[in-house]
C-alpha atoms as a PDB file:
ATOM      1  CA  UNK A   1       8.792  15.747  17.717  1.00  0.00           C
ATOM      2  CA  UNK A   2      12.140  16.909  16.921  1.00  0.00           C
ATOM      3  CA  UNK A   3      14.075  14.876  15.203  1.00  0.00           C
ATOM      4  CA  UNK A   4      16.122  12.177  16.486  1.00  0.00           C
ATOM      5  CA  UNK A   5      19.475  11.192  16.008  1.00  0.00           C
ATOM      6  CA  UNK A   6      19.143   6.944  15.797  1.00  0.00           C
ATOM      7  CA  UNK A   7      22.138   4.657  15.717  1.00  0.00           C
ATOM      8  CA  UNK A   8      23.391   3.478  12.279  1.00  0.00           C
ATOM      9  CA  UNK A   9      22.282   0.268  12.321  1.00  0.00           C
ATOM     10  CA  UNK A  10      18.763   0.738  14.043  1.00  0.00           C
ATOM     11  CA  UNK A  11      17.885   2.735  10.920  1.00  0.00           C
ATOM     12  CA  UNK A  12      18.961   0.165   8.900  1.00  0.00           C
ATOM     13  CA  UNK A  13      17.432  -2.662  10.226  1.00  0.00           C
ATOM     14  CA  UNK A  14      14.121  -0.509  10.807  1.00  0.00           C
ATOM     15  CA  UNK A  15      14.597   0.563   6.663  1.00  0.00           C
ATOM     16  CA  UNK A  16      15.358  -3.158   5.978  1.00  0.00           C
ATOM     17  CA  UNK A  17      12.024  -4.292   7.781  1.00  0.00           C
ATOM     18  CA  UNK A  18      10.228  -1.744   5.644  1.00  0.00           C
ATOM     19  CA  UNK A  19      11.217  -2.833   2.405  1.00  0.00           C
ATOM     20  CA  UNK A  20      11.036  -6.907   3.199  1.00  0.00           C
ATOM     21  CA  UNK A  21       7.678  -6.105   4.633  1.00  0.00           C
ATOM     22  CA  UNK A  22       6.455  -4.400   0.857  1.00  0.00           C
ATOM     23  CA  UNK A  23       8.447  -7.295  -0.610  1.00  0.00           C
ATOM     24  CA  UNK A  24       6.717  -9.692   1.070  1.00  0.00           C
ATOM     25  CA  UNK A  25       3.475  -8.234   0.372  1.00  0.00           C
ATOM     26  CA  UNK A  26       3.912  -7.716  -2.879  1.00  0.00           C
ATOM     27  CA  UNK A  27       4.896 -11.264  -3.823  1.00  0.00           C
ATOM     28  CA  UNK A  28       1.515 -12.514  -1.263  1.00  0.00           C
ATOM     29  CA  UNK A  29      -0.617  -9.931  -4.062  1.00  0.00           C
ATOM     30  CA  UNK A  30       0.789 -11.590  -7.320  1.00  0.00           C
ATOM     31  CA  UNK A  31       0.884 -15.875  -5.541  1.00  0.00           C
ATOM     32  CA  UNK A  32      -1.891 -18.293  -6.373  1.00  0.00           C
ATOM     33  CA  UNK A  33      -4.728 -17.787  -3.411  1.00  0.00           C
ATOM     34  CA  UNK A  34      -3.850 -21.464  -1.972  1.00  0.00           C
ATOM     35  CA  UNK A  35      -0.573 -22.814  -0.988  1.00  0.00           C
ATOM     36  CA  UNK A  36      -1.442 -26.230  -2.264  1.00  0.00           C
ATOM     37  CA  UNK A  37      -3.389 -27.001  -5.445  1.00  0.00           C
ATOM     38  CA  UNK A  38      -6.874 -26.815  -4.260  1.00  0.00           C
ATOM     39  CA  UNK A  39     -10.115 -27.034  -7.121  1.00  0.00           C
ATOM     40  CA  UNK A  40     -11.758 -23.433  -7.229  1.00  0.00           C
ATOM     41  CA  UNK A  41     -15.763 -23.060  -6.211  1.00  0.00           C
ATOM     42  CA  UNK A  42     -18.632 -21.244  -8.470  1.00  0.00           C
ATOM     43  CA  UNK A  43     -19.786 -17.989  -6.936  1.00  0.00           C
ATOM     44  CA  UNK A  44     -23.299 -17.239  -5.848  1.00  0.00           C
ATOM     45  CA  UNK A  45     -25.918 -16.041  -8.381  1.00  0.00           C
ATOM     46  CA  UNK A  46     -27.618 -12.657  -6.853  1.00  0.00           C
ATOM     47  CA  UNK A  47     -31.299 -13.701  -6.969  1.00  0.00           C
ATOM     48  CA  UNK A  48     -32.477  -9.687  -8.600  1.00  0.00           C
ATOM     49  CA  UNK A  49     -29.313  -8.588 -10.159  1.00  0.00           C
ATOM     50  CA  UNK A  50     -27.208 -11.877 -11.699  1.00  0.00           C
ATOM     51  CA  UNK A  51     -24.170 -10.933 -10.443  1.00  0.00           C
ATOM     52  CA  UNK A  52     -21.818 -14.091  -9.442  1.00  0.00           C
ATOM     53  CA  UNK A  53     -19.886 -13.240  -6.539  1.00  0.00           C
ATOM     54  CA  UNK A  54     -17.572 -15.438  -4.095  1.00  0.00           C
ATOM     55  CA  UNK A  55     -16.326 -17.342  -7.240  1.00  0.00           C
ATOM     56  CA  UNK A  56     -12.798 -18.595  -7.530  1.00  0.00           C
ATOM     57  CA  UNK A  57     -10.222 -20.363  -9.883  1.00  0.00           C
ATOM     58  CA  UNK A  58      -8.533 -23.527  -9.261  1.00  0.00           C
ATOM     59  CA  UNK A  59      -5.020 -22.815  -7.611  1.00  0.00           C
ATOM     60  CA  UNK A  60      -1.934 -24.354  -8.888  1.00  0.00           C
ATOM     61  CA  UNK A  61      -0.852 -23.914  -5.513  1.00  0.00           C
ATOM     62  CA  UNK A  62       3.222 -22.716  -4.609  1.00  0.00           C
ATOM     63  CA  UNK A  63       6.176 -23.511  -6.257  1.00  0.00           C
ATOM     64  CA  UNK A  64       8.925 -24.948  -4.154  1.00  0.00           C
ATOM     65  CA  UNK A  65      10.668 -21.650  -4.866  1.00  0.00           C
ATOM     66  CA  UNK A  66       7.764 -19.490  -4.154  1.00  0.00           C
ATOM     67  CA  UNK A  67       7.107 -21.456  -1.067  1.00  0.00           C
ATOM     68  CA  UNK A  68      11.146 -20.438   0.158  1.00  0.00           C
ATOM     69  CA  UNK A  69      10.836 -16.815  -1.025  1.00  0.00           C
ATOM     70  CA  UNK A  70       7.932 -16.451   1.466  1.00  0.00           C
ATOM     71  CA  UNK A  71       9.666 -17.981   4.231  1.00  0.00           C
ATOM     72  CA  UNK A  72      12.956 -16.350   3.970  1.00  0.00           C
ATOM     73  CA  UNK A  73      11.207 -12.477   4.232  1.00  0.00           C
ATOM     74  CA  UNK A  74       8.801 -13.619   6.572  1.00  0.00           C
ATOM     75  CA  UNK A  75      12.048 -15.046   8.555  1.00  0.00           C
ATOM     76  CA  UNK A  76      13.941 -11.969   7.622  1.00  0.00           C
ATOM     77  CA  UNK A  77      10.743  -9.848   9.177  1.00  0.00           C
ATOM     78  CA  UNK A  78      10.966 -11.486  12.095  1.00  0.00           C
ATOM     79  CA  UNK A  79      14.428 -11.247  12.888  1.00  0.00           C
ATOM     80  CA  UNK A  80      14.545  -7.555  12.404  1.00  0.00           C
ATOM     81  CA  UNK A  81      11.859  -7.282  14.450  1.00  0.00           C
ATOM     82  CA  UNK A  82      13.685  -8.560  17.198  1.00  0.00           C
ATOM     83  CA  UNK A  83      16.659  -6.866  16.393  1.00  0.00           C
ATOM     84  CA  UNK A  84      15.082  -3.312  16.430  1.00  0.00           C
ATOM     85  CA  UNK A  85      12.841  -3.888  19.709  1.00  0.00           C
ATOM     86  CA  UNK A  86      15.249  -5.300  21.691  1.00  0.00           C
ATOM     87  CA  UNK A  87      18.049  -3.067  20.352  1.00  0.00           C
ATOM     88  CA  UNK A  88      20.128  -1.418  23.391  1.00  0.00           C
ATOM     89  CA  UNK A  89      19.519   2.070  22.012  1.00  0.00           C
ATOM     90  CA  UNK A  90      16.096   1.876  23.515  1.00  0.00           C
ATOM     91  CA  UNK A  91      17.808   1.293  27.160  1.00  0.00           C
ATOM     92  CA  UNK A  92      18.821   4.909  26.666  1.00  0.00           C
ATOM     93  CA  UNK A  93      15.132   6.439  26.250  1.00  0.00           C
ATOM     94  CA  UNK A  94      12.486   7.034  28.590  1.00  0.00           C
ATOM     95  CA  UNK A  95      10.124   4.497  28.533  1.00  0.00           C
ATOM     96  CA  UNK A  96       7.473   7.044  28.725  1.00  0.00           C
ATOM     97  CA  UNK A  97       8.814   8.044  25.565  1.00  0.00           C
ATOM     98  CA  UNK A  98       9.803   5.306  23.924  1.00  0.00           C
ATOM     99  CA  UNK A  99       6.052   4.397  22.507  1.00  0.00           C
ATOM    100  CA  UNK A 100       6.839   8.069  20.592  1.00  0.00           C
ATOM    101  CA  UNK A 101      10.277   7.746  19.528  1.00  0.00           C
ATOM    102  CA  UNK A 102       9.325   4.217  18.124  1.00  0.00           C
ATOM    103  CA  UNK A 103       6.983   5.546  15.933  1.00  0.00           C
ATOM    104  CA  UNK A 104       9.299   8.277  15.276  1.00  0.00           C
ATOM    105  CA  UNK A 105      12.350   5.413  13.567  1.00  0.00           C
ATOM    106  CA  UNK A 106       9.371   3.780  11.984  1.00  0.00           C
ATOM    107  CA  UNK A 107       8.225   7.219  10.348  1.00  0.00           C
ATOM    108  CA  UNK A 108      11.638   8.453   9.577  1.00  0.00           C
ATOM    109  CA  UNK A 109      12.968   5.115   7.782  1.00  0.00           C
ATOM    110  CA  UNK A 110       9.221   5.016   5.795  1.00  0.00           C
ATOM    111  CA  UNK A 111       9.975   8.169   4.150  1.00  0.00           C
ATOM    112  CA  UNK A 112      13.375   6.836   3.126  1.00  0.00           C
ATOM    113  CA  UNK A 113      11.678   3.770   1.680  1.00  0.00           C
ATOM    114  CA  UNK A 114       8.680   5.108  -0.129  1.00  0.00           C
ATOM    115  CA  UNK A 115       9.072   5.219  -3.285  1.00  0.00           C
ATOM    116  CA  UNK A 116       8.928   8.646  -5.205  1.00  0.00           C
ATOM    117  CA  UNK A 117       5.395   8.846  -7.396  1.00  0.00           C
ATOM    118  CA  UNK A 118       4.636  10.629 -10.780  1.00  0.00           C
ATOM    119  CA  UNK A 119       1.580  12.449 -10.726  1.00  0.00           C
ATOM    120  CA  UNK A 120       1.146  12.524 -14.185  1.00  0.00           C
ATOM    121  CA  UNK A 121       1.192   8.832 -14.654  1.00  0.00           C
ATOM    122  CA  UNK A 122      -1.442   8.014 -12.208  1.00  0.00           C
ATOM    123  CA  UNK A 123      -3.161  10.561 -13.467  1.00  0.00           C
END
């Protein structure tokens, strides 16, 4: 697809998404695996090998903070959601190609986003 010329602020709020989305997920990776403090449960012995699986710790559960940090980029997620698909810049396109050019602001704001990586440190 060739590429498309997308208003200002479409590209923003579509680059915006992209980075509260990885900000969101990033914090979900690194919280405590229950919002409220909840005891943890042994794992299951493997009957031939020993292995415990299924085990987990005890959760502190969510700080008030970490509790508002969620909600604020899952609000801001939303919103900019609803700002990019109801935009009026998509009034202008074909619908039979708006499925395409949809994909093509979420591809061309992705590669703005994503971060640069050094092959030599991962290696």
């Amino acid at each position: 697809m060739a590429e498309t010329e997308f208003p200002d602020d479409l590209r923003a709020a579509q680059i915006r998404l992209h980075q509260a989305t990885a900000e969101l997920a990033a914090l979900c990776r690194i919280l405590p695996w229950s919002v409220k403090p909840m005891p943890g449960r042994p794992g299951t012995e493997h009957p031939h090998t020993g292995e415990v699986t299924g085990a987990r710790e005890d959760s502190p559960g969510w700080s008030e903070e970490q509790k508002q940090t969620v909600k604020r980029l899952r609000m801001e997620c939303i919103d900019l959601s609803i700002r990019i698909a109801t935009h009026p810049y998509w009034q202008t396109v074909e619908a039979k190609k708006q499925g395409g050019t949809r994909q093509a602001l979420r591809t061309t704001a992705r590669t703005v986003t994503a971060p640069a990586i050094d092959v030599t440190e991962a290696a």
